[in-house]
PDB file of N, CA and C in Angstrom:
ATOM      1  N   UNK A   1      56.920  96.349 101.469  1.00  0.00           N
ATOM      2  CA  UNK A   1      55.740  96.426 102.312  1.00  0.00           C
ATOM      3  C   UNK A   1      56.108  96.702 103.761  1.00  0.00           C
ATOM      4  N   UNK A   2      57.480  95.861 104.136  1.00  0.00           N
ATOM      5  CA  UNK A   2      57.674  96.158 105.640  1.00  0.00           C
ATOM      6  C   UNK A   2      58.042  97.415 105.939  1.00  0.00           C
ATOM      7  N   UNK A   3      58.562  98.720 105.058  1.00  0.00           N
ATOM      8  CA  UNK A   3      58.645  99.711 105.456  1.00  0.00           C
ATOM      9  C   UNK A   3      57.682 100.834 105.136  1.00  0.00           C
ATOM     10  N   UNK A   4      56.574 100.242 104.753  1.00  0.00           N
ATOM     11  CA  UNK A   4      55.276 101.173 104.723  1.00  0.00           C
ATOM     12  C   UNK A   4      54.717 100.740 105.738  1.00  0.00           C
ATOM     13  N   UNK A   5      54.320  99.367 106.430  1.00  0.00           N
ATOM     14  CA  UNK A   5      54.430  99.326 107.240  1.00  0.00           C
ATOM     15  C   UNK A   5      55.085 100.029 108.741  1.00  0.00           C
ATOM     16  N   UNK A   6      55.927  99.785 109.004  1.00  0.00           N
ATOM     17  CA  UNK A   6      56.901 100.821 109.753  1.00  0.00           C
ATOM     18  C   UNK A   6      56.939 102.011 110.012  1.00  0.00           C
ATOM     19  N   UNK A   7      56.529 102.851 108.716  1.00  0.00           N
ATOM     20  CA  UNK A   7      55.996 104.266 108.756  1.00  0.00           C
ATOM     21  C   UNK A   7      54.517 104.408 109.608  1.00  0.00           C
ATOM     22  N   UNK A   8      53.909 103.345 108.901  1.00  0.00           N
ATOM     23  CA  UNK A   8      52.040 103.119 109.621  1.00  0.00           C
ATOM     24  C   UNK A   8      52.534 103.291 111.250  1.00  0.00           C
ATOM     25  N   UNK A   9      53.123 102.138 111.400  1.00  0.00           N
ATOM     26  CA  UNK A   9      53.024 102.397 112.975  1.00  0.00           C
ATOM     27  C   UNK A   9      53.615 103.790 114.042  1.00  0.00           C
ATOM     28  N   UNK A  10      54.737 104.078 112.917  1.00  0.00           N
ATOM     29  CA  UNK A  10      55.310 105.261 113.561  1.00  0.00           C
ATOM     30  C   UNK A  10      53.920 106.682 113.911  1.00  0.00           C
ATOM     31  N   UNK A  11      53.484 106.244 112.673  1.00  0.00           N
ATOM     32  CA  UNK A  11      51.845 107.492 112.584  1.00  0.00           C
ATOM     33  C   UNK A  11      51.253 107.012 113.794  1.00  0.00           C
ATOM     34  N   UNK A  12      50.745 105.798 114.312  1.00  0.00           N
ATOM     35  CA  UNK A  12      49.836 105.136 115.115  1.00  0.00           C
ATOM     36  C   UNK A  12      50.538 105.769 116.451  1.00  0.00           C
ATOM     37  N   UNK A  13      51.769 105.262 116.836  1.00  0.00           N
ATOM     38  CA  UNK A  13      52.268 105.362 118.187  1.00  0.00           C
ATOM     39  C   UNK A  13      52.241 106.867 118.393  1.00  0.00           C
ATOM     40  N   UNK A  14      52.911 107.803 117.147  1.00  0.00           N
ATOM     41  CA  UNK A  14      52.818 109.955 117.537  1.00  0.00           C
ATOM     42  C   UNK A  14      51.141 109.475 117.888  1.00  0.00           C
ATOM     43  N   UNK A  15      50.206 109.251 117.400  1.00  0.00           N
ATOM     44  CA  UNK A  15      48.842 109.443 117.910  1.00  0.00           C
ATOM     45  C   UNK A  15      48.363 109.259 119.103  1.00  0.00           C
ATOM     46  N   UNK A  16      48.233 107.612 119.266  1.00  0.00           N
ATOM     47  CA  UNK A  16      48.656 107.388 120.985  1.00  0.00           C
ATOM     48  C   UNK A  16      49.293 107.859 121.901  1.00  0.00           C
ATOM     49  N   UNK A  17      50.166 108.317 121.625  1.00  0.00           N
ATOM     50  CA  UNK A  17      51.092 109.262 122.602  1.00  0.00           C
ATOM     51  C   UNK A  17      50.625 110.383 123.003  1.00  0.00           C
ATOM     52  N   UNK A  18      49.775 111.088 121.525  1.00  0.00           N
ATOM     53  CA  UNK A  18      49.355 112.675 122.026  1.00  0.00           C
ATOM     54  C   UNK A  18      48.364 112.579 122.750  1.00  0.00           C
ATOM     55  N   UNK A  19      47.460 111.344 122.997  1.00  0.00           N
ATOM     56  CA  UNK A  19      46.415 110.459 123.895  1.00  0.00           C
ATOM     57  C   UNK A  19      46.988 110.612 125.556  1.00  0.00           C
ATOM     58  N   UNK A  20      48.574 110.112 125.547  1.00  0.00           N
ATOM     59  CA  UNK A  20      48.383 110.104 126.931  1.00  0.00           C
ATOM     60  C   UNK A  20      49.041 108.577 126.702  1.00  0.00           C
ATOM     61  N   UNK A  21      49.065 107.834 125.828  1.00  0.00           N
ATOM     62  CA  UNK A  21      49.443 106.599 125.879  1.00  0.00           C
ATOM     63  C   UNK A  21      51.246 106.335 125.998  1.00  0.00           C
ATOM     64  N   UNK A  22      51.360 105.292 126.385  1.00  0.00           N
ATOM     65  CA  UNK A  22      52.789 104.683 126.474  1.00  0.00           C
ATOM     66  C   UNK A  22      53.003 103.487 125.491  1.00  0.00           C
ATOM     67  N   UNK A  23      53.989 103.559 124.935  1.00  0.00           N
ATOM     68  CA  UNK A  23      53.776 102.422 123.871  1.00  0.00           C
ATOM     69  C   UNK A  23      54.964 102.355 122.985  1.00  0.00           C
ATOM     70  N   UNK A  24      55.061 101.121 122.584  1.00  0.00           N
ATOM     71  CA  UNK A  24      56.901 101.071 121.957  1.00  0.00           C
ATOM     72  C   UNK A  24      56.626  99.730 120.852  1.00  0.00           C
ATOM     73  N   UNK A  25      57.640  99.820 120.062  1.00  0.00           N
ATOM     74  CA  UNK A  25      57.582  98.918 118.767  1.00  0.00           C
ATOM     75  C   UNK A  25      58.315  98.002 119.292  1.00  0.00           C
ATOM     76  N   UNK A  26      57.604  96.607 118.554  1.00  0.00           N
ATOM     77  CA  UNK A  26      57.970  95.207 118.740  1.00  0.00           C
ATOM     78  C   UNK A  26      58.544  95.293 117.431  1.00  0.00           C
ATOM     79  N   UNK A  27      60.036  95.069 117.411  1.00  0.00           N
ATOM     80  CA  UNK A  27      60.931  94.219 116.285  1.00  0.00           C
ATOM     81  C   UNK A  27      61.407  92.917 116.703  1.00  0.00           C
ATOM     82  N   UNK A  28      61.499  92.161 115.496  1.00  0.00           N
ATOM     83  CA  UNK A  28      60.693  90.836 115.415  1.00  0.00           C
ATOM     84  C   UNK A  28      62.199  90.448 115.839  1.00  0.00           C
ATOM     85  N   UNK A  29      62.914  89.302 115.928  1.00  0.00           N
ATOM     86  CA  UNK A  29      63.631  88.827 115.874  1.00  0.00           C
ATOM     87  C   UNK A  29      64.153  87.186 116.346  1.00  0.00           C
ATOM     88  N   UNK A  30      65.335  86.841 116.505  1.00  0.00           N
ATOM     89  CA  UNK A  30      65.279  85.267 116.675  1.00  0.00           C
ATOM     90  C   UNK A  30      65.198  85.431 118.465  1.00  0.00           C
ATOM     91  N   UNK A  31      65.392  86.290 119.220  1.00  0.00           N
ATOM     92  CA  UNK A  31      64.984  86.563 120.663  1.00  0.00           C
ATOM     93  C   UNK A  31      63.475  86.357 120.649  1.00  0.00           C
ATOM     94  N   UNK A  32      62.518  87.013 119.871  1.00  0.00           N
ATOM     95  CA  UNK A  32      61.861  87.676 119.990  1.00  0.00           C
ATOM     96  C   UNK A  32      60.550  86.104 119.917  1.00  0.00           C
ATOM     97  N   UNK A  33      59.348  86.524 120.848  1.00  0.00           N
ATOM     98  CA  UNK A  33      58.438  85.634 120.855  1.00  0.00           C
ATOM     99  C   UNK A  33      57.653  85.852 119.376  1.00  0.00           C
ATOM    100  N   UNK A  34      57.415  84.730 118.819  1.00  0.00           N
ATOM    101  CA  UNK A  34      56.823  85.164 117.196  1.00  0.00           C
ATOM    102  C   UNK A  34      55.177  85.395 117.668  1.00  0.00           C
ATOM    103  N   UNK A  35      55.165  86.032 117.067  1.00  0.00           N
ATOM    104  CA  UNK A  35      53.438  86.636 116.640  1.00  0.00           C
ATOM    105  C   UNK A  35      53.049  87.987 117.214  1.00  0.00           C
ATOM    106  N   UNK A  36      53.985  88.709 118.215  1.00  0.00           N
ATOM    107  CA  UNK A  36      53.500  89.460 119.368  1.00  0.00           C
ATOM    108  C   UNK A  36      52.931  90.823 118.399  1.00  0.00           C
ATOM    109  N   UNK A  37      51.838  91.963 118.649  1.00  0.00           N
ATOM    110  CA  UNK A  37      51.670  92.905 117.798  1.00  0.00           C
ATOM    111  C   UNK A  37      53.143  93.610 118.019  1.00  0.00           C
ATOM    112  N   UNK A  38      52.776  94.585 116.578  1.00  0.00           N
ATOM    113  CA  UNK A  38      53.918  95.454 116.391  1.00  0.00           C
ATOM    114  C   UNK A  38      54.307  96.478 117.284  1.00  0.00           C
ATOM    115  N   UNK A  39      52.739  96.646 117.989  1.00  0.00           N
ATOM    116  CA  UNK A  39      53.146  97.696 118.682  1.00  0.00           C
ATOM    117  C   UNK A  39      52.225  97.319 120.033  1.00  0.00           C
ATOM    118  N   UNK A  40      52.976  97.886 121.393  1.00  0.00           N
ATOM    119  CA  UNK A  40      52.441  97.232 122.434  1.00  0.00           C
ATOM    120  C   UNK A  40      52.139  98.447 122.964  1.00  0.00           C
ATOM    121  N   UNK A  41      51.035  98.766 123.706  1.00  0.00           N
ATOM    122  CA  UNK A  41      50.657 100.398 124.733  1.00  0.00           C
ATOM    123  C   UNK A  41      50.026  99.828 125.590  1.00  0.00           C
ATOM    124  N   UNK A  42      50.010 100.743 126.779  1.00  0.00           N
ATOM    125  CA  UNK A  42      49.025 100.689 127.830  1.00  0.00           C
ATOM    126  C   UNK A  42      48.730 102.119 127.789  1.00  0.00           C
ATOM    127  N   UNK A  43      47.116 102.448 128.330  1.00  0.00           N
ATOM    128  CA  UNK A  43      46.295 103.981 127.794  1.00  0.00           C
ATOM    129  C   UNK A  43      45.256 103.780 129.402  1.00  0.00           C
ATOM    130  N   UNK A  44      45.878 104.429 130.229  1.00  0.00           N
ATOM    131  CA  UNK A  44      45.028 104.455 131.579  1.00  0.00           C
ATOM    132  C   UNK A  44      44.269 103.155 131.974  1.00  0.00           C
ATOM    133  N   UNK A  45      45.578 102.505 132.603  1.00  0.00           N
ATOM    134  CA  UNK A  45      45.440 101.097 133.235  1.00  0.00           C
ATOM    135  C   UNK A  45      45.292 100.324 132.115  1.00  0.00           C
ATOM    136  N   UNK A  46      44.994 100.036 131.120  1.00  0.00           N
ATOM    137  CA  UNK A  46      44.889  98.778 130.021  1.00  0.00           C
ATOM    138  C   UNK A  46      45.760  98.827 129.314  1.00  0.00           C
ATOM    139  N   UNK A  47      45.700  97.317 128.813  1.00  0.00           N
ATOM    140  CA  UNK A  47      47.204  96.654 127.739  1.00  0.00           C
ATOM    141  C   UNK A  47      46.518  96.617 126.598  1.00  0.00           C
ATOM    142  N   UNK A  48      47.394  97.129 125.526  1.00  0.00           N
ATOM    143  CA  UNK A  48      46.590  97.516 124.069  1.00  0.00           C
ATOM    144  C   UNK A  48      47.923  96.508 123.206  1.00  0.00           C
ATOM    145  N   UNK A  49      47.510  95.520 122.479  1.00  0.00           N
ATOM    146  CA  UNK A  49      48.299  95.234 121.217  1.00  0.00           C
ATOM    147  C   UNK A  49      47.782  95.617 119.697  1.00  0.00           C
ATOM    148  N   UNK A  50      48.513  96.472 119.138  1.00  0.00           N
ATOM    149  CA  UNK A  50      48.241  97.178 118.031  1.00  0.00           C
ATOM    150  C   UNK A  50      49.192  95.877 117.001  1.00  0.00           C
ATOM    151  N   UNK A  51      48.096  95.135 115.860  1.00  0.00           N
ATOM    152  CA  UNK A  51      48.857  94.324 114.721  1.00  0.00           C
ATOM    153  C   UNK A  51      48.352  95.647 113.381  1.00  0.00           C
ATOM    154  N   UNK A  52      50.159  96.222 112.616  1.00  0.00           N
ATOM    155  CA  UNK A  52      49.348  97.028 111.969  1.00  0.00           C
ATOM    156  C   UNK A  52      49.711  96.381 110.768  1.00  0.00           C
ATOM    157  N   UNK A  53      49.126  96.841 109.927  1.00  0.00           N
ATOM    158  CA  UNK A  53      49.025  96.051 108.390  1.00  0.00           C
ATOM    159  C   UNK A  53      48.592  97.046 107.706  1.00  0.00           C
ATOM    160  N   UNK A  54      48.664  97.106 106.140  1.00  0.00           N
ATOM    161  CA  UNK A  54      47.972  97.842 105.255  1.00  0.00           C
ATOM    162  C   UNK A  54      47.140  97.274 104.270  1.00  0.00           C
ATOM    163  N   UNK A  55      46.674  98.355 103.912  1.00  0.00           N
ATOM    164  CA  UNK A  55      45.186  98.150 103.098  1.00  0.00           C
ATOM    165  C   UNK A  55      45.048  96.389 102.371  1.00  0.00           C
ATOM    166  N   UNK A  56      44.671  95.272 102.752  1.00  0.00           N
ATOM    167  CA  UNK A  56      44.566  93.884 102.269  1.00  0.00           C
ATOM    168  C   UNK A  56      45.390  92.951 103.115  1.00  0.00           C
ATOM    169  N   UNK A  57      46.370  93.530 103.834  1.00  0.00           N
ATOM    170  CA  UNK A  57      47.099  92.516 104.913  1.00  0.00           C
ATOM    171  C   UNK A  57      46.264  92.070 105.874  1.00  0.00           C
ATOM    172  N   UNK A  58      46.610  91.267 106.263  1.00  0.00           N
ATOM    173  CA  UNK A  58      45.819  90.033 107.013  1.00  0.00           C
ATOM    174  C   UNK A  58      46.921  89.302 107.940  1.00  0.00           C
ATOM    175  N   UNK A  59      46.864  89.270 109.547  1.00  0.00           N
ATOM    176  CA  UNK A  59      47.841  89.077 110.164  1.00  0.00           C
ATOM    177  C   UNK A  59      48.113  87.081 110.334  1.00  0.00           C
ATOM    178  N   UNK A  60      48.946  86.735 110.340  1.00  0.00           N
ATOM    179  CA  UNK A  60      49.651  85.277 110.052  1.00  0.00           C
ATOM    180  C   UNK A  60      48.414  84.285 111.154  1.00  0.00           C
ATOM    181  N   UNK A  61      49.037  83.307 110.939  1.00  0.00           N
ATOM    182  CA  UNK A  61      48.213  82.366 112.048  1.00  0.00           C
ATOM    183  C   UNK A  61      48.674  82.490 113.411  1.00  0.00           C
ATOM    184  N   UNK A  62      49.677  82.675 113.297  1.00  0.00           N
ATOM    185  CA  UNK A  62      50.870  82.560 114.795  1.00  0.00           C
ATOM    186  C   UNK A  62      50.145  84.309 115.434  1.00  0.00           C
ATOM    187  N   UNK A  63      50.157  84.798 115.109  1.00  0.00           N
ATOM    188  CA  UNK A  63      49.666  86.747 114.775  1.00  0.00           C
ATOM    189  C   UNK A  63      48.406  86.299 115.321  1.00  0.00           C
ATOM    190  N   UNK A  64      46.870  85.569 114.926  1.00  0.00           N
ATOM    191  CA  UNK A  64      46.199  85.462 115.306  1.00  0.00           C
ATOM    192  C   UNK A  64      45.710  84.609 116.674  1.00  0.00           C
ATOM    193  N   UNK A  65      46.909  84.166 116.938  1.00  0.00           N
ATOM    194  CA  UNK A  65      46.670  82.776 117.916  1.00  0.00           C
ATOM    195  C   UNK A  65      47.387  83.726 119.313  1.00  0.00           C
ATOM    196  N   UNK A  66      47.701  84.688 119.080  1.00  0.00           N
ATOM    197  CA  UNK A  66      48.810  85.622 119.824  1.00  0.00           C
ATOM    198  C   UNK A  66      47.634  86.525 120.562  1.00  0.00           C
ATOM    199  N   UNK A  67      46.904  87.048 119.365  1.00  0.00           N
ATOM    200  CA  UNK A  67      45.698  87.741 119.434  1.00  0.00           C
ATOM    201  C   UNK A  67      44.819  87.209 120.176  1.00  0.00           C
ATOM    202  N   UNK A  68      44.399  86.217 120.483  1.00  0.00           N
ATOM    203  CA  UNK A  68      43.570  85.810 120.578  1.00  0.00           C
ATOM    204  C   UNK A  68      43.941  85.215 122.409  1.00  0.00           C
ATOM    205  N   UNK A  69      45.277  84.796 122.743  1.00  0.00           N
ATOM    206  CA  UNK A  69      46.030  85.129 123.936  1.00  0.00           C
ATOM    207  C   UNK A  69      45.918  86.212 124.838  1.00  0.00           C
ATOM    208  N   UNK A  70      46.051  87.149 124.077  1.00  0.00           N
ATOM    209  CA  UNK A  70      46.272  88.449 124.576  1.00  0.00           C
ATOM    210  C   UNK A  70      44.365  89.043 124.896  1.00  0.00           C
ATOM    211  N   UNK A  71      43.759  88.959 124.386  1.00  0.00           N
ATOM    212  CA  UNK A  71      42.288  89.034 125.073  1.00  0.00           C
ATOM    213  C   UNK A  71      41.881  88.298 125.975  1.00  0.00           C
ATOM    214  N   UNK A  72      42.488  86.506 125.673  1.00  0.00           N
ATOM    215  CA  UNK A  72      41.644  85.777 127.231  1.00  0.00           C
ATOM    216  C   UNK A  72      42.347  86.643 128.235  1.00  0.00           C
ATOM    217  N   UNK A  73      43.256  87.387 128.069  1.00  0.00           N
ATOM    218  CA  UNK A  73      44.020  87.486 129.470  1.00  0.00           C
ATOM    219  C   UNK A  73      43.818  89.055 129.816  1.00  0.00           C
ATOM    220  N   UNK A  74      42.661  89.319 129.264  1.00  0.00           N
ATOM    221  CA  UNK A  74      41.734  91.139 129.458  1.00  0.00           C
ATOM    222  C   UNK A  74      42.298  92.510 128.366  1.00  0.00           C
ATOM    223  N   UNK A  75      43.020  91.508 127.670  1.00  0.00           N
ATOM    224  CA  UNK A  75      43.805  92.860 126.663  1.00  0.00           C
ATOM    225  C   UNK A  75      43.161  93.228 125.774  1.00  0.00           C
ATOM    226  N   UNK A  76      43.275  94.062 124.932  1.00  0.00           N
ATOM    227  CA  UNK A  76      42.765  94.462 124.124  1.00  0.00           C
ATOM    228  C   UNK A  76      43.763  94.612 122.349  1.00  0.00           C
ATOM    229  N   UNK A  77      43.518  93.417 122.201  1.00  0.00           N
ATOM    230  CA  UNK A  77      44.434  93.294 120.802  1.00  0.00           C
ATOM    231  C   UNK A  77      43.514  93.513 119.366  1.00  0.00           C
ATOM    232  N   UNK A  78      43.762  94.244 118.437  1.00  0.00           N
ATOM    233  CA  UNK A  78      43.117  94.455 116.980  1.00  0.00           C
ATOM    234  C   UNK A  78      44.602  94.698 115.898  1.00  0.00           C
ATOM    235  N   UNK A  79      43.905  94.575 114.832  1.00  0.00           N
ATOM    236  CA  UNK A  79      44.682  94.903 113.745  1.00  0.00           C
ATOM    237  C   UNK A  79      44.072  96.592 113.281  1.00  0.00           C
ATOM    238  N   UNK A  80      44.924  97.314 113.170  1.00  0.00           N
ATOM    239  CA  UNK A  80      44.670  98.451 112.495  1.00  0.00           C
ATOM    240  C   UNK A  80      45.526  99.141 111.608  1.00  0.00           C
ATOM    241  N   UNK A  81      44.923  99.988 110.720  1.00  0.00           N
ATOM    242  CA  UNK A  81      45.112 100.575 109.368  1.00  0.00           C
ATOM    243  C   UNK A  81      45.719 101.890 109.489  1.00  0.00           C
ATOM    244  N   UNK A  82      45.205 102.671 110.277  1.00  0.00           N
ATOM    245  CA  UNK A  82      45.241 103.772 110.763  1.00  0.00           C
ATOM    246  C   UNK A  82      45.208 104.457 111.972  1.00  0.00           C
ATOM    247  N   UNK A  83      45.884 105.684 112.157  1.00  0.00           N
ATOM    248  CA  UNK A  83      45.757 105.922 113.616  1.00  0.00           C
ATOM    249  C   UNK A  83      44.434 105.807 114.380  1.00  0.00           C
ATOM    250  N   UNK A  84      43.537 106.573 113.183  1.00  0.00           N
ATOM    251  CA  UNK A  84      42.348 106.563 113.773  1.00  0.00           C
ATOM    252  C   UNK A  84      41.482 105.547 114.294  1.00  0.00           C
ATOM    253  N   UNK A  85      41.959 104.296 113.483  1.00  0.00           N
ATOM    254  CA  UNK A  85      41.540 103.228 114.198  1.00  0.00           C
ATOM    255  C   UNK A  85      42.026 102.673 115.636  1.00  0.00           C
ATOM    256  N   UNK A  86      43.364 103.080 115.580  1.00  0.00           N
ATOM    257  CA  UNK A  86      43.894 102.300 117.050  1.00  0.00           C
ATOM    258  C   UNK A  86      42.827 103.475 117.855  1.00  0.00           C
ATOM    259  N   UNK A  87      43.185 104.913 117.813  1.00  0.00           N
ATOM    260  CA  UNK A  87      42.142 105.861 118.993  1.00  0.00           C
ATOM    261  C   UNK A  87      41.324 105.402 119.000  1.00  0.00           C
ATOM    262  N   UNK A  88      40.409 104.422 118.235  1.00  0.00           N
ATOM    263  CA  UNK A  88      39.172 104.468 118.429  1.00  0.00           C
ATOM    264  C   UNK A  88      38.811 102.972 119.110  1.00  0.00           C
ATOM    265  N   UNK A  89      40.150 102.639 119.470  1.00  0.00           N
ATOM    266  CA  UNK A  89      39.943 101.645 120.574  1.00  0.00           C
ATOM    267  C   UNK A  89      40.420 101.812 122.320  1.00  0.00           C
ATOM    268  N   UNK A  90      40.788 102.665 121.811  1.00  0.00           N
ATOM    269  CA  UNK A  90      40.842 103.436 123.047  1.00  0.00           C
ATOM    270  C   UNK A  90      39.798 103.413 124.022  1.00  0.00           C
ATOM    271  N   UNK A  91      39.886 102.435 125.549  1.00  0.00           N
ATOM    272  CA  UNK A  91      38.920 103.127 126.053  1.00  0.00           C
ATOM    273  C   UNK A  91      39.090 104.144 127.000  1.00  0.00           C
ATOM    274  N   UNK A  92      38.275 104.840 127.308  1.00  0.00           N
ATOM    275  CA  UNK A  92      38.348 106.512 128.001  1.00  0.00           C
ATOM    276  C   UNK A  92      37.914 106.319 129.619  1.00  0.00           C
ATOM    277  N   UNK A  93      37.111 105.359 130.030  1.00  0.00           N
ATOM    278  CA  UNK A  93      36.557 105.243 131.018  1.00  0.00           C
ATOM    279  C   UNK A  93      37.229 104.949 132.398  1.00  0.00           C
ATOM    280  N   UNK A  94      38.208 104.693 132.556  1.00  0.00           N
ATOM    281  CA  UNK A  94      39.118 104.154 133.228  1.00  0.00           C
ATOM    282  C   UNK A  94      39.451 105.137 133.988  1.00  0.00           C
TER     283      UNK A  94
END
């Protein structure tokens, strides 16, 4: 699963990028703060955390409590499936 995964995000970040976005993969590790999304961007001034998962994944508790961090503090964190979903959180207005 973790390397279908892996592929997902690689699709997500070429997308964001052709956006205009900046953005780099979180690998997990014993450094590493647990829960953070997989993939972190900023897209004209805003902080985007991308948690990606596939079709029935459902991100951990630690994953949601991370999530849920990362918005009080104006971000914009979701779980997505597809590229098209992260673009479509994209906001443009900025």
């Amino acid at each position: 699963m973790a390397q279908r995964e892996s592929k997902k995000s690689r699709e997500i970040m070429r997308a964001l990028e052709a956006e205009g976005a900046f953005c780099f993969k979180i690998h997990g590790g014993a450094s590493m703060m647990a829960g953070l999304p997989d993939i972190i961007c900023c897209h004209r001034g805003r902080f985007y955390g991308f948690e990606t998962k596939m079709p029935g994944g459902k991100p951990s508790k630690i994953q949601l409590f991370i999530h849920r961090k990362i918005r009080a503090a104006g971000g914009i964190c979701e779980v997505v499936l597809t590229p098209a979903d992260a673009l479509a959180l994209l906001v443009h207005d900025a």
